[in-house]
PDB file of N, CA and C in Angstrom:
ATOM      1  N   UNK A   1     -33.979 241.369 103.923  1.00  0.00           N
ATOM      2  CA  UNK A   1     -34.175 239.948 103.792  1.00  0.00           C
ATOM      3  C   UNK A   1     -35.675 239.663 103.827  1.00  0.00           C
ATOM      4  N   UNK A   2     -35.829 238.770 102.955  1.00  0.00           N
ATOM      5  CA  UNK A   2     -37.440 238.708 102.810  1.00  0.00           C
ATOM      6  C   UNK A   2     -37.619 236.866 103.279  1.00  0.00           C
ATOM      7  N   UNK A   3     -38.741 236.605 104.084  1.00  0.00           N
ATOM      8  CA  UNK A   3     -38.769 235.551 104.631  1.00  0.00           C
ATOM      9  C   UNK A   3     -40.176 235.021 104.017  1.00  0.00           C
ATOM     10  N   UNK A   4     -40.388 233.495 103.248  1.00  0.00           N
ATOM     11  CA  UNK A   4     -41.917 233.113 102.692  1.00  0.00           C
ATOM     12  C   UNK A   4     -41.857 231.791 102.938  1.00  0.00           C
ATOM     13  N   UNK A   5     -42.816 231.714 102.956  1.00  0.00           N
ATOM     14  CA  UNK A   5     -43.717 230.270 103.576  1.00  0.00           C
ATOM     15  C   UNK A   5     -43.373 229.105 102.004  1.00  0.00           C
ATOM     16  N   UNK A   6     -43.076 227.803 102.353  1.00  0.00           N
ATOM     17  CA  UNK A   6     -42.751 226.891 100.585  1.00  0.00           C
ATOM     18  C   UNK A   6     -44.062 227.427 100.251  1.00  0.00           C
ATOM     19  N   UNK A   7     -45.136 227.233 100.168  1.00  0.00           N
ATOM     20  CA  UNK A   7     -46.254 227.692  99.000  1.00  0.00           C
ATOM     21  C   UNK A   7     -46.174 228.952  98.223  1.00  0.00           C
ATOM     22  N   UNK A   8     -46.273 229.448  98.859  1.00  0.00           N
ATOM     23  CA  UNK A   8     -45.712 231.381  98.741  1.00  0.00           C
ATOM     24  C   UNK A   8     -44.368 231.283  97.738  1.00  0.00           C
ATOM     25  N   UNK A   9     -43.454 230.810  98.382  1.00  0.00           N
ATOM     26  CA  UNK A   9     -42.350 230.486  96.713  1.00  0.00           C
ATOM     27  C   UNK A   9     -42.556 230.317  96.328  1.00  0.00           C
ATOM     28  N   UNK A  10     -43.326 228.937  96.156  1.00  0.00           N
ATOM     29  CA  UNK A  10     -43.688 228.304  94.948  1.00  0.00           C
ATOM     30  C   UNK A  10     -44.582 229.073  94.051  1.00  0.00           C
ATOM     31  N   UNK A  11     -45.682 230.117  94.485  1.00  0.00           N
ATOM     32  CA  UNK A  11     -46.372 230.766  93.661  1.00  0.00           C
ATOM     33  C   UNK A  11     -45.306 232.249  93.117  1.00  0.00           C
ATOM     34  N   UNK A  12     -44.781 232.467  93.839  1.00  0.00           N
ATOM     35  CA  UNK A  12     -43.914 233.969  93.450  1.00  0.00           C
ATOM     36  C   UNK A  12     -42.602 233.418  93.134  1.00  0.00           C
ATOM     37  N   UNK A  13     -41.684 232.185  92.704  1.00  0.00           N
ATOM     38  CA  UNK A  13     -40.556 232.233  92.428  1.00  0.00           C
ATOM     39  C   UNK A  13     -40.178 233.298  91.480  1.00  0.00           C
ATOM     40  N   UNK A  14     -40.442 233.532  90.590  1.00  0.00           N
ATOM     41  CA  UNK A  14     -40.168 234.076  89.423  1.00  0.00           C
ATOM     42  C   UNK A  14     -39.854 235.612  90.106  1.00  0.00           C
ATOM     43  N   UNK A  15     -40.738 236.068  90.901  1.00  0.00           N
ATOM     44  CA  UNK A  15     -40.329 237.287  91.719  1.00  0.00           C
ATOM     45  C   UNK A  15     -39.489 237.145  92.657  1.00  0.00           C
ATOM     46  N   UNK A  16     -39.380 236.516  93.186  1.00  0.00           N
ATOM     47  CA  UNK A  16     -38.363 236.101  94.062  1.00  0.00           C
ATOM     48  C   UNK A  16     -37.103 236.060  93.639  1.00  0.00           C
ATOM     49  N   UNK A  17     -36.955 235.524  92.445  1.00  0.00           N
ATOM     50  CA  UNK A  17     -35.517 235.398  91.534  1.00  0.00           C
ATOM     51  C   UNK A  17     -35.162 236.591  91.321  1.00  0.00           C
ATOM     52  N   UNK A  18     -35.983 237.185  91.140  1.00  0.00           N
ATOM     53  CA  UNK A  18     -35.450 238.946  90.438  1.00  0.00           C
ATOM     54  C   UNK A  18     -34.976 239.691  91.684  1.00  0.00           C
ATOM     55  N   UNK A  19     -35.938 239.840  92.667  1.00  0.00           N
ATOM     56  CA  UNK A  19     -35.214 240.488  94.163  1.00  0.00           C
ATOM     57  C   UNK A  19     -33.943 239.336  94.230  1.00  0.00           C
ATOM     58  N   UNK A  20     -33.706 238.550  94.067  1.00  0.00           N
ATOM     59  CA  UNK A  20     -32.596 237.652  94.583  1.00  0.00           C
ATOM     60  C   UNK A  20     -31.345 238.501  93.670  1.00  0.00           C
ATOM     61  N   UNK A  21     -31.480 238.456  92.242  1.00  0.00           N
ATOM     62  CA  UNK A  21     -30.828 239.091  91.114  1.00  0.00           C
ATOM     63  C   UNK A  21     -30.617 240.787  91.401  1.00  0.00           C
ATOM     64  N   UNK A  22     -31.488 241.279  92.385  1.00  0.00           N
ATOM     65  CA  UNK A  22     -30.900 242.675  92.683  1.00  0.00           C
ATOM     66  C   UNK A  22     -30.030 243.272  94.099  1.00  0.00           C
ATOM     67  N   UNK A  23     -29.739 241.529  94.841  1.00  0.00           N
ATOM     68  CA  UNK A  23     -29.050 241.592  95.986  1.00  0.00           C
ATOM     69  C   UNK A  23     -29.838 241.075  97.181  1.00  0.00           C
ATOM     70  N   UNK A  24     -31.308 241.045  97.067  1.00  0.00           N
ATOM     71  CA  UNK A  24     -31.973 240.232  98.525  1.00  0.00           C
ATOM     72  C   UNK A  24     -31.822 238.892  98.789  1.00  0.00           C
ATOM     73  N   UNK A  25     -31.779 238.929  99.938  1.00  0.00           N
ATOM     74  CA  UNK A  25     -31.752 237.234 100.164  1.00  0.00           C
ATOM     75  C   UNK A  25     -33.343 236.640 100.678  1.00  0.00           C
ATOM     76  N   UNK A  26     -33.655 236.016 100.407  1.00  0.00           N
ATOM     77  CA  UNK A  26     -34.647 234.822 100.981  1.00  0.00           C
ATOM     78  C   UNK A  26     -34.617 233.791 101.477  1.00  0.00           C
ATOM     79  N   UNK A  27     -35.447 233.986 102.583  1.00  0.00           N
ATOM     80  CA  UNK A  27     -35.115 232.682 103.473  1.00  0.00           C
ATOM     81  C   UNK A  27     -37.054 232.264 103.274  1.00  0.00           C
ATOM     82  N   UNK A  28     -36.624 230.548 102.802  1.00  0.00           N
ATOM     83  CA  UNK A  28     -37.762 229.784 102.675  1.00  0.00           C
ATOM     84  C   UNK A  28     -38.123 229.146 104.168  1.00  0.00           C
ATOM     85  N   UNK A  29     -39.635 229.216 104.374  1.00  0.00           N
ATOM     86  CA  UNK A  29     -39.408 228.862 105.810  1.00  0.00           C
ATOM     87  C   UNK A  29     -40.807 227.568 105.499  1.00  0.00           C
ATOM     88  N   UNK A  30     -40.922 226.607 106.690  1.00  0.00           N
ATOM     89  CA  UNK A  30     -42.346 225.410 106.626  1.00  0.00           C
ATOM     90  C   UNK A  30     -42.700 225.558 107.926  1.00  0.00           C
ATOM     91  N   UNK A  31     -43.709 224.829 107.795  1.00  0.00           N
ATOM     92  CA  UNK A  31     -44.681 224.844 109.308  1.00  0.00           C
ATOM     93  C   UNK A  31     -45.287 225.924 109.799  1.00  0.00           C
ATOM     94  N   UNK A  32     -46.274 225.249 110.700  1.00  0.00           N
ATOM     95  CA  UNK A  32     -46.820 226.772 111.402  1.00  0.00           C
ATOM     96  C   UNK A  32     -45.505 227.612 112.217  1.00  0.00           C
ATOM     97  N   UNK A  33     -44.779 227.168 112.901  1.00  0.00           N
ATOM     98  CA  UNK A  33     -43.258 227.721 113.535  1.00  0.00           C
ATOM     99  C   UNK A  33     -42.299 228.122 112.446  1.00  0.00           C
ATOM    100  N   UNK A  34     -42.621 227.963 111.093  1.00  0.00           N
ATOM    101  CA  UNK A  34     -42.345 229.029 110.230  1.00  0.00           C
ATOM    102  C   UNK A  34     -40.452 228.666 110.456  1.00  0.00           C
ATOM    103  N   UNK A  35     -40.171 227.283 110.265  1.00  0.00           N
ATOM    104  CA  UNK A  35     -38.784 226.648 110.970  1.00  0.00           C
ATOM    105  C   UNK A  35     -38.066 226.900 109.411  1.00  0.00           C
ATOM    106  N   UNK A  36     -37.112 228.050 108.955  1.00  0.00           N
ATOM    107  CA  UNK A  36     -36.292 228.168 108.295  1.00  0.00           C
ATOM    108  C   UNK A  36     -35.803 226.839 107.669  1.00  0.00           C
ATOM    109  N   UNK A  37     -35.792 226.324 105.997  1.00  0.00           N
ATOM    110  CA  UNK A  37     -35.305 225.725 105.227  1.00  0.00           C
ATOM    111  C   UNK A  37     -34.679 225.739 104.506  1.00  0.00           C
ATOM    112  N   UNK A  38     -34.641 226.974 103.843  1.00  0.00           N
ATOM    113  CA  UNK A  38     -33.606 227.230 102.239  1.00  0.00           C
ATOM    114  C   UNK A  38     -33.229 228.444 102.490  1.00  0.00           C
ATOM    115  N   UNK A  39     -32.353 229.003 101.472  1.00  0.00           N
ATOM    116  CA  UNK A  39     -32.111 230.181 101.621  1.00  0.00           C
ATOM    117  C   UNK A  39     -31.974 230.666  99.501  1.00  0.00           C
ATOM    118  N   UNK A  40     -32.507 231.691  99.417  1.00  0.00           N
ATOM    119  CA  UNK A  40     -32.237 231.806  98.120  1.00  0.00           C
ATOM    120  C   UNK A  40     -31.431 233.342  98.318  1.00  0.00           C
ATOM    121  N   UNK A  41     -30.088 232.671  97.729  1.00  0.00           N
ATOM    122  CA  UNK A  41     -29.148 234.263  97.606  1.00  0.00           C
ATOM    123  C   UNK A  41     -28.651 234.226  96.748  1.00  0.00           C
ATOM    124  N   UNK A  42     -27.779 235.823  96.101  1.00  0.00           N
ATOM    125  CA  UNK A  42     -27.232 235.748  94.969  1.00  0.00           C
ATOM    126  C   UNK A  42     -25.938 235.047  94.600  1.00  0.00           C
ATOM    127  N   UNK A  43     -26.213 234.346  93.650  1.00  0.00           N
ATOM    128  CA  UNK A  43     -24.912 233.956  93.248  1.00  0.00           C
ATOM    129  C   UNK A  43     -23.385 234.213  93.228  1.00  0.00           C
ATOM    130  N   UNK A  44     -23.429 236.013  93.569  1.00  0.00           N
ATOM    131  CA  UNK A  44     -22.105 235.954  93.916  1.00  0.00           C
ATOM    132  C   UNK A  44     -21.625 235.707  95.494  1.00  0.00           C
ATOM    133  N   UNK A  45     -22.316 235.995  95.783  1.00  0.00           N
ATOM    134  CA  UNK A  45     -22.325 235.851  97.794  1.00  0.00           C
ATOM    135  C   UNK A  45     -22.044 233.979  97.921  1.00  0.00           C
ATOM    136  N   UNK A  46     -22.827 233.067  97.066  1.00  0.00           N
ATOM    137  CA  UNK A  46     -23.008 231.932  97.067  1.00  0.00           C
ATOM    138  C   UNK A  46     -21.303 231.416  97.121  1.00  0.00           C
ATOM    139  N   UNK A  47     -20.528 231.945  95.821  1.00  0.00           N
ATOM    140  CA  UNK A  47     -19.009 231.693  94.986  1.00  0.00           C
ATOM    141  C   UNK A  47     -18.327 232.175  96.101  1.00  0.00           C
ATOM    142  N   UNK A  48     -18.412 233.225  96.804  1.00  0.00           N
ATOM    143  CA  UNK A  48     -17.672 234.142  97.835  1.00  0.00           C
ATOM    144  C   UNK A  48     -17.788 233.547  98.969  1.00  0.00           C
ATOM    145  N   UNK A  49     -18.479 232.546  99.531  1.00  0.00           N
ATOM    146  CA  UNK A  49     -18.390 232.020 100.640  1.00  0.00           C
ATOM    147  C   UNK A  49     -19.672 233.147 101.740  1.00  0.00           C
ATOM    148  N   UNK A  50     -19.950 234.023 101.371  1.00  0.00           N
ATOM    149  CA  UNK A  50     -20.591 235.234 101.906  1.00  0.00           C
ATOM    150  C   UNK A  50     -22.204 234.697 102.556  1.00  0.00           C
ATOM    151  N   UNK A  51     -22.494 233.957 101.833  1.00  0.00           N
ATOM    152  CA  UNK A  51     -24.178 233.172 102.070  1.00  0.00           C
ATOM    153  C   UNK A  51     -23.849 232.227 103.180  1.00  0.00           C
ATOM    154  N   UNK A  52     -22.852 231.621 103.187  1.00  0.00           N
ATOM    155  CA  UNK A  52     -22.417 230.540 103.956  1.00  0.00           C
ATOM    156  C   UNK A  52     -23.047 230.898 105.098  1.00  0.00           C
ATOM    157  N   UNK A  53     -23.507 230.152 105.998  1.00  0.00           N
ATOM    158  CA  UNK A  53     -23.792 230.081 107.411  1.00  0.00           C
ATOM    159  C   UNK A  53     -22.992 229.001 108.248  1.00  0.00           C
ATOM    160  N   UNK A  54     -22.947 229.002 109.501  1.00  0.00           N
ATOM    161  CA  UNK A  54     -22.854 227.912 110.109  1.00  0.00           C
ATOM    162  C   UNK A  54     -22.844 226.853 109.365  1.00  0.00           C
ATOM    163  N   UNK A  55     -21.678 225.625 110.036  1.00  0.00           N
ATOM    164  CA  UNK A  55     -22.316 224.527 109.414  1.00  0.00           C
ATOM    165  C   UNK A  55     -21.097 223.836 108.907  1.00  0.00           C
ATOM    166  N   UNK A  56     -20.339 224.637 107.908  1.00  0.00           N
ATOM    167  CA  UNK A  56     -18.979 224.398 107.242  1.00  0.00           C
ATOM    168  C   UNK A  56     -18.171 224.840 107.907  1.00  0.00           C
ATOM    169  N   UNK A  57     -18.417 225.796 108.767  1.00  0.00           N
ATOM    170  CA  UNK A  57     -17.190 226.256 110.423  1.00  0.00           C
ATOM    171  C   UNK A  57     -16.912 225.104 111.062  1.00  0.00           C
ATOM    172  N   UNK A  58     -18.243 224.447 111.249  1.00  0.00           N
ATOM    173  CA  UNK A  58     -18.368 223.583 112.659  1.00  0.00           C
ATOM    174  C   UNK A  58     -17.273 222.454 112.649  1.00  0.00           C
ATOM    175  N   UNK A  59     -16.658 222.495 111.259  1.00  0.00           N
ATOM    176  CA  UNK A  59     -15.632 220.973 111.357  1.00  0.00           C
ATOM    177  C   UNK A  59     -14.293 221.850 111.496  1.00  0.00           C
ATOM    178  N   UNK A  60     -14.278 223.056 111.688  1.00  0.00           N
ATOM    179  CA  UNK A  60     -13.063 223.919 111.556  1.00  0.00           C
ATOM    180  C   UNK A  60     -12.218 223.956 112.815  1.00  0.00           C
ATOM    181  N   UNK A  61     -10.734 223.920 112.801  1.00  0.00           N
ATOM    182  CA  UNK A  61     -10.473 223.898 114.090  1.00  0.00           C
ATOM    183  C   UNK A  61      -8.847 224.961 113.805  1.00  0.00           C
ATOM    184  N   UNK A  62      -9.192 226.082 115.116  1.00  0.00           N
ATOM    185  CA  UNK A  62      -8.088 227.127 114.607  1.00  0.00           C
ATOM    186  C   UNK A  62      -6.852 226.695 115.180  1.00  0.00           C
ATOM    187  N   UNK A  63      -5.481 226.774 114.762  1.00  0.00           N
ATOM    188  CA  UNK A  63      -4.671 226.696 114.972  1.00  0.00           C
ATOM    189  C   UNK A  63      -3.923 227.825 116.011  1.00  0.00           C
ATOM    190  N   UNK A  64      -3.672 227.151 117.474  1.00  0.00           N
ATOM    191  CA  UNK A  64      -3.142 228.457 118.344  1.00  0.00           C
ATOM    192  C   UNK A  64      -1.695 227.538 118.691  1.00  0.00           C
ATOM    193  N   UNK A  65      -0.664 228.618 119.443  1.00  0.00           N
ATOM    194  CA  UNK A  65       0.328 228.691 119.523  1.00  0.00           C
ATOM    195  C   UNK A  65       0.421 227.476 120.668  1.00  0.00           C
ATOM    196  N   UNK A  66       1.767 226.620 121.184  1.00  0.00           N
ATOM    197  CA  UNK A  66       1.755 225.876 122.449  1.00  0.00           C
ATOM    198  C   UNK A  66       1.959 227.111 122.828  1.00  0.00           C
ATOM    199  N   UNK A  67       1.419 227.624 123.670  1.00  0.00           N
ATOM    200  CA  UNK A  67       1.321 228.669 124.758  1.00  0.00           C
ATOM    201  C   UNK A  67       0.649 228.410 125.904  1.00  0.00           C
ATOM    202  N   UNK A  68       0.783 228.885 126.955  1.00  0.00           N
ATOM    203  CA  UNK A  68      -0.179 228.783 128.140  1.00  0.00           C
ATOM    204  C   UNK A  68      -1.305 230.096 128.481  1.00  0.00           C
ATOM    205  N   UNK A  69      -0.712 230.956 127.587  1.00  0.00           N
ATOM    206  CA  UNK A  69      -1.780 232.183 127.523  1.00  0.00           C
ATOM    207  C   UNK A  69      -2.874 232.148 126.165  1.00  0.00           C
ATOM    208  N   UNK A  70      -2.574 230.613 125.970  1.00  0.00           N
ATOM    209  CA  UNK A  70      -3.634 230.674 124.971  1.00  0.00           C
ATOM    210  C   UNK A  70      -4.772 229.319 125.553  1.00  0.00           C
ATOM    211  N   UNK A  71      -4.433 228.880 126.948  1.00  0.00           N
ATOM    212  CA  UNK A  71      -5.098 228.297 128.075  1.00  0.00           C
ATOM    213  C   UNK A  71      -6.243 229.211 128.697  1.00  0.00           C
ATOM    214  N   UNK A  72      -7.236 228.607 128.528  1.00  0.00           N
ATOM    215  CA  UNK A  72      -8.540 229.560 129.466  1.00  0.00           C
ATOM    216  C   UNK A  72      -9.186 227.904 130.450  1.00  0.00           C
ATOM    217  N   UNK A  73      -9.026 228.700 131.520  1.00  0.00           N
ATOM    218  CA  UNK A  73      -9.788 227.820 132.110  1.00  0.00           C
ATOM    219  C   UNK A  73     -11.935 227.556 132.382  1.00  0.00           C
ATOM    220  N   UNK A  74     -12.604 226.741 132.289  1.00  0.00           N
ATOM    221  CA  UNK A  74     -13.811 226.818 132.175  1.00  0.00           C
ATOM    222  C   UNK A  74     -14.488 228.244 133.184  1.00  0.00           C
ATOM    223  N   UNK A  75     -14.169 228.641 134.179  1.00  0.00           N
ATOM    224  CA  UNK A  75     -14.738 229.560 134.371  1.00  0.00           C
ATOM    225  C   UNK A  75     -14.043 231.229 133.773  1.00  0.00           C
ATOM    226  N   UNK A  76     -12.751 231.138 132.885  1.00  0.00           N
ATOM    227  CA  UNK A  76     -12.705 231.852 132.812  1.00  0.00           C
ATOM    228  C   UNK A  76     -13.356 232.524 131.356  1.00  0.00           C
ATOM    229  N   UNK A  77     -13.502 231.587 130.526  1.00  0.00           N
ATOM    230  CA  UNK A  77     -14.111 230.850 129.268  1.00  0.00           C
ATOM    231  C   UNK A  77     -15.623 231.879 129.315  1.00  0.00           C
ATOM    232  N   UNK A  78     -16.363 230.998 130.892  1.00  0.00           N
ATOM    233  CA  UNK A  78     -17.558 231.492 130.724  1.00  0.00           C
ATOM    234  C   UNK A  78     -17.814 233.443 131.174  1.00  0.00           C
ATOM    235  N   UNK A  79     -16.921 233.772 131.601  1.00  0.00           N
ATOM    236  CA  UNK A  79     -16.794 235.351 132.158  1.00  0.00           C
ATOM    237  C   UNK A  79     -16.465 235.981 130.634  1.00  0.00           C
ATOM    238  N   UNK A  80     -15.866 235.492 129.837  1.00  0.00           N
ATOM    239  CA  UNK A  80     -15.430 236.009 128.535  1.00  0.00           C
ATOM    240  C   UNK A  80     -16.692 236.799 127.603  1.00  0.00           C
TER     241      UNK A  80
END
């Protein structure tokens, strides 16, 4: 994974596209803390759900059994 500053893309996209086109991913980053913004990956990872990060989970909610062994209590939660 190759990580560049927006200016730095902006001058090397064209290279960037081609490592992207042979399987790397890029992560565009701003600021001096270099705080992650974009991500450039390949298109099939994109279709596949595979690039996905966080984010589209977070509204997800799994379906468990009425059970009581599927009960954790907060400290047992945090020992896990």
């Amino acid at each position: 994974m190759t990580t560049v500053p927006i200016a730095e893309a902006k001058a090397r996209f064209s290279q960037l596209i081609q490592d992207v086109t042979k399987g790397h991913d890029v992560i565009v980053t701003r600021g001096v803390g270099r705080e992650p913004v974009a991500a450039l990956i390949p298109i099939s990872a994109y279709r596949t759900g595979q690039g996905i990060r966080l984010g589209l989970a977070a509204a997800w909610t799994p379906d468990t059994p009425e059970d009581p062994q599927w009960e954790l209590s907060d400290e047992q939660f945090l020992e896990a």
